[in-house]
N, C-alpha and C. Protein backbone atom coordinates (compact mmCIF):
# COMPACT_ATOMS: atom_id res chain seq x y z
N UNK A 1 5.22 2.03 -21.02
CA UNK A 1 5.35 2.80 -19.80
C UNK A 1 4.81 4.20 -20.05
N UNK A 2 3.94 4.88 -18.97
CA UNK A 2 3.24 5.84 -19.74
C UNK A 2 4.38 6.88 -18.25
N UNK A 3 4.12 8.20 -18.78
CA UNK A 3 5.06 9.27 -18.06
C UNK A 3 4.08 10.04 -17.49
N UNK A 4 4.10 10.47 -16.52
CA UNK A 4 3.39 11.15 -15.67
C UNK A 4 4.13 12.57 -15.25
N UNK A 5 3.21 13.46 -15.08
CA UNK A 5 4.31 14.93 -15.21
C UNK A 5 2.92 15.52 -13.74
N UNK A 6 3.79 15.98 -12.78
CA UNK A 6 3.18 16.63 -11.63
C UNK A 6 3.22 18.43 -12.12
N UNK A 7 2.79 18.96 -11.80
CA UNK A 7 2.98 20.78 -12.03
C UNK A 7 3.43 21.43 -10.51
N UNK A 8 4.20 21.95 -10.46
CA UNK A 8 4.88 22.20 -9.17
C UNK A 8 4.70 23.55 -8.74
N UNK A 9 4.86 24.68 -9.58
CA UNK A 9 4.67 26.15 -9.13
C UNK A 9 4.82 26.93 -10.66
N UNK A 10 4.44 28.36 -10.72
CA UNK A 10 5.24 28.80 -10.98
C UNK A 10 6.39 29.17 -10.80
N UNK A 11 7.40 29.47 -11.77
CA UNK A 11 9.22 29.65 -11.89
C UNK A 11 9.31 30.91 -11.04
N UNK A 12 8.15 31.70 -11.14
CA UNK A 12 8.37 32.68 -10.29
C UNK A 12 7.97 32.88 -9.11
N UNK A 13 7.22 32.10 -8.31
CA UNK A 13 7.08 32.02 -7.24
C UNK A 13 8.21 31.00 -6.37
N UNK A 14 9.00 30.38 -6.86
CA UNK A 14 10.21 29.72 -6.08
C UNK A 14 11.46 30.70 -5.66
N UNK A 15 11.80 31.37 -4.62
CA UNK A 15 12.57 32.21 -4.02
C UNK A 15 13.99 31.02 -3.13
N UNK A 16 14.66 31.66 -3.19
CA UNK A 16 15.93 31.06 -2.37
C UNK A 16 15.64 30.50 -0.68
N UNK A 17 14.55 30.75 -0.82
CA UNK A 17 14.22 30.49 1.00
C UNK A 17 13.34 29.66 1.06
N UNK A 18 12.41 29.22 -0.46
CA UNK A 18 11.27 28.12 -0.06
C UNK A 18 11.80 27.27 -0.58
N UNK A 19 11.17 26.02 0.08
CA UNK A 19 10.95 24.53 -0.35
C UNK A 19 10.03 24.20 -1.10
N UNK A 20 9.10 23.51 -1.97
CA UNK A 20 7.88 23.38 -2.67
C UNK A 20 7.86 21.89 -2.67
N UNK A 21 7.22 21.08 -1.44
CA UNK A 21 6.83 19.65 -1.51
C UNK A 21 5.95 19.22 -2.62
N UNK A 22 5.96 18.20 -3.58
CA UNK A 22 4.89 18.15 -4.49
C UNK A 22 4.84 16.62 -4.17
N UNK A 23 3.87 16.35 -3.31
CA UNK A 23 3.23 14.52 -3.58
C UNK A 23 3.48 13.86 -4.86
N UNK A 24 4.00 12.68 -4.58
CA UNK A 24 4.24 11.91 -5.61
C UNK A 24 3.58 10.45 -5.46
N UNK A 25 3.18 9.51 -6.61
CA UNK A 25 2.36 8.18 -6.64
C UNK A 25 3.40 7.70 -5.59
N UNK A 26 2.90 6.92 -4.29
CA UNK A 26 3.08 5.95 -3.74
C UNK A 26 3.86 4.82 -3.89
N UNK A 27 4.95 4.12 -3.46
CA UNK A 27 5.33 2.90 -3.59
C UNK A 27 5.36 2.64 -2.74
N UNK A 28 3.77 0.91 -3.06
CA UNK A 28 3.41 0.17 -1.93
C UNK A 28 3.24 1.11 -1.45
N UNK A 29 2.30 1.34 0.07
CA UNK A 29 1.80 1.66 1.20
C UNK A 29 2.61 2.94 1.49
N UNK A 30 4.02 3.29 1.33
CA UNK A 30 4.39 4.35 1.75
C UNK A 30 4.39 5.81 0.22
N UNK A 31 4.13 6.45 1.56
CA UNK A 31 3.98 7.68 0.42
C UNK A 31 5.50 8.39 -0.15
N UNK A 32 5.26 9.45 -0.99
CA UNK A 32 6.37 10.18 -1.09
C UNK A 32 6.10 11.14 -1.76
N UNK A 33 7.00 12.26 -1.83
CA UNK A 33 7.29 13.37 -2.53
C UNK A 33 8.34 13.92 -2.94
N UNK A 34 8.31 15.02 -3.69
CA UNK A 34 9.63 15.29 -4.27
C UNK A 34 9.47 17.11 -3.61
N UNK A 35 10.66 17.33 -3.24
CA UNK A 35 11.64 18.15 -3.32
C UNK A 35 11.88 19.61 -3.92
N UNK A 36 11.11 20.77 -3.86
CA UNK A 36 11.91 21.43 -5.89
C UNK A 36 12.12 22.77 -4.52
N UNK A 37 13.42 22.86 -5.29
CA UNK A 37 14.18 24.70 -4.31
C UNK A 37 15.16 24.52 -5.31
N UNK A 38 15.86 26.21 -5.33
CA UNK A 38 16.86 26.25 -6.19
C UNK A 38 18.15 26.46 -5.42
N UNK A 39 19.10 26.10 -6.28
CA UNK A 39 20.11 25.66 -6.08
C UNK A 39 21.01 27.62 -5.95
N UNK A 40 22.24 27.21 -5.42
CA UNK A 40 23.16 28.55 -5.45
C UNK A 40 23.33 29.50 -6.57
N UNK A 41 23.02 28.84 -7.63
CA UNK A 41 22.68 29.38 -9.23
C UNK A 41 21.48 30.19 -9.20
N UNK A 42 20.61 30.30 -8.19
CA UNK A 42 19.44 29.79 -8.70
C UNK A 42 18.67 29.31 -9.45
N UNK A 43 19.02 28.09 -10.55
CA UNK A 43 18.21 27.52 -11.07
C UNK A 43 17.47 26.42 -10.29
N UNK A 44 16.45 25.99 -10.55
CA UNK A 44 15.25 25.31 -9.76
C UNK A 44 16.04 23.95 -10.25
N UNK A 45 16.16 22.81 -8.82
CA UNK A 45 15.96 21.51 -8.77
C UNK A 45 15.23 20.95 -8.20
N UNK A 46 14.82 19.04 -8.35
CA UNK A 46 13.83 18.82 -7.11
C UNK A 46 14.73 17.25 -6.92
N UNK A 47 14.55 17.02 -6.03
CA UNK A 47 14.79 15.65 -5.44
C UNK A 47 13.93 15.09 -4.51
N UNK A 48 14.09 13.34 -4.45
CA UNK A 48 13.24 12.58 -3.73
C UNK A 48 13.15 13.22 -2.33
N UNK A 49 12.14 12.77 -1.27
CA UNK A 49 12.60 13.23 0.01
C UNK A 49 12.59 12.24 0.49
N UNK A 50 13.90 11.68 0.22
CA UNK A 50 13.62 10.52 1.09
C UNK A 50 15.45 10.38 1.80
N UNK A 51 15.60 10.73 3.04
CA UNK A 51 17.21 10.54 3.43
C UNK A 51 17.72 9.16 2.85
N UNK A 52 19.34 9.55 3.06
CA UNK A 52 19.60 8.20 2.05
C UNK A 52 20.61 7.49 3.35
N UNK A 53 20.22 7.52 4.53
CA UNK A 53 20.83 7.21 6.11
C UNK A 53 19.57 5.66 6.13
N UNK A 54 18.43 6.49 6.26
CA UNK A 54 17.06 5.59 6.73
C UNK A 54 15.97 5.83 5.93
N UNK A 55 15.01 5.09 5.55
CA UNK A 55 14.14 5.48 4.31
C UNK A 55 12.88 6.32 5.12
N UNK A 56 13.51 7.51 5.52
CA UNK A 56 12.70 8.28 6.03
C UNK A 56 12.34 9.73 5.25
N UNK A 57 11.58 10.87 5.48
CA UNK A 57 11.11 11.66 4.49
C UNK A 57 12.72 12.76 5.61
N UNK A 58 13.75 13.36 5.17
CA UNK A 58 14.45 14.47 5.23
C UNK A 58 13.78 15.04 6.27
N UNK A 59 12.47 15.69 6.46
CA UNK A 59 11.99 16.41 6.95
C UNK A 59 11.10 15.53 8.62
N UNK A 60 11.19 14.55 8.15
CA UNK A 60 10.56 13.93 9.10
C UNK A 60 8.82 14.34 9.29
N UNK A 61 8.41 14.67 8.49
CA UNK A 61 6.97 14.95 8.05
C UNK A 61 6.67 16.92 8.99
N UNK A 62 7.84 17.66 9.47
CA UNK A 62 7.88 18.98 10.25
C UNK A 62 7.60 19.97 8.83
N UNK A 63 7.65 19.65 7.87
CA UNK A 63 7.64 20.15 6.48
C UNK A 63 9.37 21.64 6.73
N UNK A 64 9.96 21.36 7.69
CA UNK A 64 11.46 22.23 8.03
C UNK A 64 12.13 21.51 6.74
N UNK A 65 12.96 22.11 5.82
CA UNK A 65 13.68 21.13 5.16
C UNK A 65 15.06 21.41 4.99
N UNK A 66 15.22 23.02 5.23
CA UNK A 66 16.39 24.23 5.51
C UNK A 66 16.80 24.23 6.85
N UNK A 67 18.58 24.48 6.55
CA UNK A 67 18.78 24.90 8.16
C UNK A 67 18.70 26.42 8.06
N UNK A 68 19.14 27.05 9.59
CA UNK A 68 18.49 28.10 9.65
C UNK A 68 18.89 29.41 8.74
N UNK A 69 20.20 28.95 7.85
CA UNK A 69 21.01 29.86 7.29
C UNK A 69 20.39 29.86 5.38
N UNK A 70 19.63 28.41 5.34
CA UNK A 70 19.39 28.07 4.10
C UNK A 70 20.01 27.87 3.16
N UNK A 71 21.29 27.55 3.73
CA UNK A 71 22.25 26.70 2.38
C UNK A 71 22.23 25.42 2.41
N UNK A 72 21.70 24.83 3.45
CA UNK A 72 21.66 23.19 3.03
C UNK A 72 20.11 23.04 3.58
N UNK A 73 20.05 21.60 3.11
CA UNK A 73 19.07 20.83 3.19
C UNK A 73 19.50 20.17 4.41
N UNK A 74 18.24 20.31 5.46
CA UNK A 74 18.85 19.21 6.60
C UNK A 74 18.12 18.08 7.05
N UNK A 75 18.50 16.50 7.32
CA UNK A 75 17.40 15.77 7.77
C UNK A 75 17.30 15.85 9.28
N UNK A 76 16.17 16.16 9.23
CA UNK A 76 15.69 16.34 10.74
C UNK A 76 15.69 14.73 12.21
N UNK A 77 15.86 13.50 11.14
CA UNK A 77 16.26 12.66 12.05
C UNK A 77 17.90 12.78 12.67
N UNK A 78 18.66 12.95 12.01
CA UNK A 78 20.02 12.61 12.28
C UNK A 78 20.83 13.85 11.68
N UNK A 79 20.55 15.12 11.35
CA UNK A 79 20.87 15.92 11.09
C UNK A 79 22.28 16.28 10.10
N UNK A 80 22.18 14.91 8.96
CA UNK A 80 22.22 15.16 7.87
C UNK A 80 22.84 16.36 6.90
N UNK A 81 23.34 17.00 6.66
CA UNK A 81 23.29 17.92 5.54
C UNK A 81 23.73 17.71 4.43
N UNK A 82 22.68 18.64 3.39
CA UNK A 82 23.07 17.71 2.02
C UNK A 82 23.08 19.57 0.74
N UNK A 83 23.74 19.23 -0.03
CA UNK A 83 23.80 20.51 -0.98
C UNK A 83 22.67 20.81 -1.70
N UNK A 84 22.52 21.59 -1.61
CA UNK A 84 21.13 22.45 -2.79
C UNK A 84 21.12 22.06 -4.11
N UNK A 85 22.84 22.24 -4.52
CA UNK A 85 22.97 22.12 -5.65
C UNK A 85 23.24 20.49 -6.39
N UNK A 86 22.93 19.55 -5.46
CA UNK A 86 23.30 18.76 -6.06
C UNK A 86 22.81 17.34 -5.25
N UNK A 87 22.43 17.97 -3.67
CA UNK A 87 22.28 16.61 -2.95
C UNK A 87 22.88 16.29 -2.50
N UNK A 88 23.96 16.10 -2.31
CA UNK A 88 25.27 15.34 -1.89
C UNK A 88 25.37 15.51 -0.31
N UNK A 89 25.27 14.35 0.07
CA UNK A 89 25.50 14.68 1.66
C UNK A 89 27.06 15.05 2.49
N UNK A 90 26.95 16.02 3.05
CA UNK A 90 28.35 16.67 3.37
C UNK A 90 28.85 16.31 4.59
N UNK A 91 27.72 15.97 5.65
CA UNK A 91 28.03 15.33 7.09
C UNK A 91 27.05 14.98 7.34
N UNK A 92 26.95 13.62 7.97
CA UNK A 92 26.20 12.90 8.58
C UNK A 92 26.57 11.74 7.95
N UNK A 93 25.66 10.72 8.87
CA UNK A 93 25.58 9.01 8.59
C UNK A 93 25.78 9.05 6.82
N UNK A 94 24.81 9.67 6.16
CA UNK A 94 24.78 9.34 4.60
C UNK A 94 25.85 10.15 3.97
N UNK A 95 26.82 10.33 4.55
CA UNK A 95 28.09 11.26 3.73
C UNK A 95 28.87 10.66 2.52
N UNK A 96 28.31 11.66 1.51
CA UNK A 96 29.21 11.55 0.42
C UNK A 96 27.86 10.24 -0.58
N UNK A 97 26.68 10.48 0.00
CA UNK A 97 25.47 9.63 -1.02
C UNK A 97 24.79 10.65 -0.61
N UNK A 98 24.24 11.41 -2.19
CA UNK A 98 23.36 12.06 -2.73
C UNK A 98 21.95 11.97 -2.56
N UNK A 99 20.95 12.73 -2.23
CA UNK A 99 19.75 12.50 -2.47
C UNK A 99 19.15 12.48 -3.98
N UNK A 100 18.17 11.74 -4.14
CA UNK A 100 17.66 10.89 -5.69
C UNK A 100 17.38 12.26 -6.34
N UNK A 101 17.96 12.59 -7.48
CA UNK A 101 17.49 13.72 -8.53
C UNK A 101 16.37 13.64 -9.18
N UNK A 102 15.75 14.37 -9.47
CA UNK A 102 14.48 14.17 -9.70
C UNK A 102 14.15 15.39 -11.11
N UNK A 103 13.57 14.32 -12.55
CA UNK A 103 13.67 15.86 -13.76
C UNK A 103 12.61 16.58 -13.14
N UNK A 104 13.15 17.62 -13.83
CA UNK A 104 12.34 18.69 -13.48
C UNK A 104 12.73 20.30 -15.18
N UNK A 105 11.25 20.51 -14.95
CA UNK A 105 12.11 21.41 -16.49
C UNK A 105 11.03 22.18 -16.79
N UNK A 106 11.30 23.60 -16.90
CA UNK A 106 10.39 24.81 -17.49
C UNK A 106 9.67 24.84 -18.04
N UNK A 107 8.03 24.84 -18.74
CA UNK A 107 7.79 25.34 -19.42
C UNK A 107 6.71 26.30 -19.40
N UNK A 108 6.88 27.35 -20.06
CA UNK A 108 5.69 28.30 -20.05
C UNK A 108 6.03 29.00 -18.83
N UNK A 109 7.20 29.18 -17.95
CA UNK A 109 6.93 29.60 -16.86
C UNK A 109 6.26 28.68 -15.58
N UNK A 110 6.25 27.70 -16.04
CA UNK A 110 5.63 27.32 -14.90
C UNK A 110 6.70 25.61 -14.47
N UNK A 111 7.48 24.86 -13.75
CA UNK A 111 7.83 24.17 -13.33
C UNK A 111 7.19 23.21 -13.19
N UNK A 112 7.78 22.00 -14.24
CA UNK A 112 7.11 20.69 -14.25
C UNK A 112 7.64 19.51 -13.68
N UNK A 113 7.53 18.60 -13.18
CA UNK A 113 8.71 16.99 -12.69
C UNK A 113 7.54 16.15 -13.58
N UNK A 114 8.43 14.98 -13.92
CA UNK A 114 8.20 14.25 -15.03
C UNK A 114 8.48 13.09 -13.95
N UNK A 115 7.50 12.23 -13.56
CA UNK A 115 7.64 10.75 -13.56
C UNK A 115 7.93 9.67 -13.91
């Protein structure tokens, strides 16, 4: 199995208010991507985007992925909310199932996810 590593940003260009979509290989016909914003710590996480209600992208392809206050993640089909820090859905249909964690890890300053 060979590992595949995407490059996502620099560490210093991720602020508490952005999202950073990074395309990810395809399964079958549908696409996907991952996720990377930091958490209340601010340390940087990323997760799948994929709601865990309907196998739809969180965002519903609006690239919105924040509500308007920016402490949660919201899915724009069914309005969802899920934690920064962890995914975890707090209300909605998918309550109390997490969105997919995804590694993710420093180096050089610059933010990598590992496939």
């Amino acid at each position: 199995m060979s590992v595949e590593e995407r490059v996502v940003c620099p560490r210093a260009e991720l602020t508490f208010d952005k999202v950073v979509s990074v395309p990810l290989p395809p399964v079958g016909r549908r696409p996907r991507e991952a996720l990377v914003l930091l958490g209340h710590d601010g340390e940087p996480r990323a997760f799948l985007n994929l709601c865990r209600h309907l196998p739809v992208p969180i965002d519903g392809g609006s690239k919105q992925y924040l509500t308007y206050d920016g402490n949660y993640l919201i899915c724009g089909t069914h309005g969802a909310l899920f934690r920064r820090d962890d995914g975890m859905c707090i209300a909605g249909p998918c309550l109390n199932l997490p969105l997919e964690r995804l590694p993710l890890r420093e180096e050089g300053g610059v933010l990598i996810l590992t496939l």
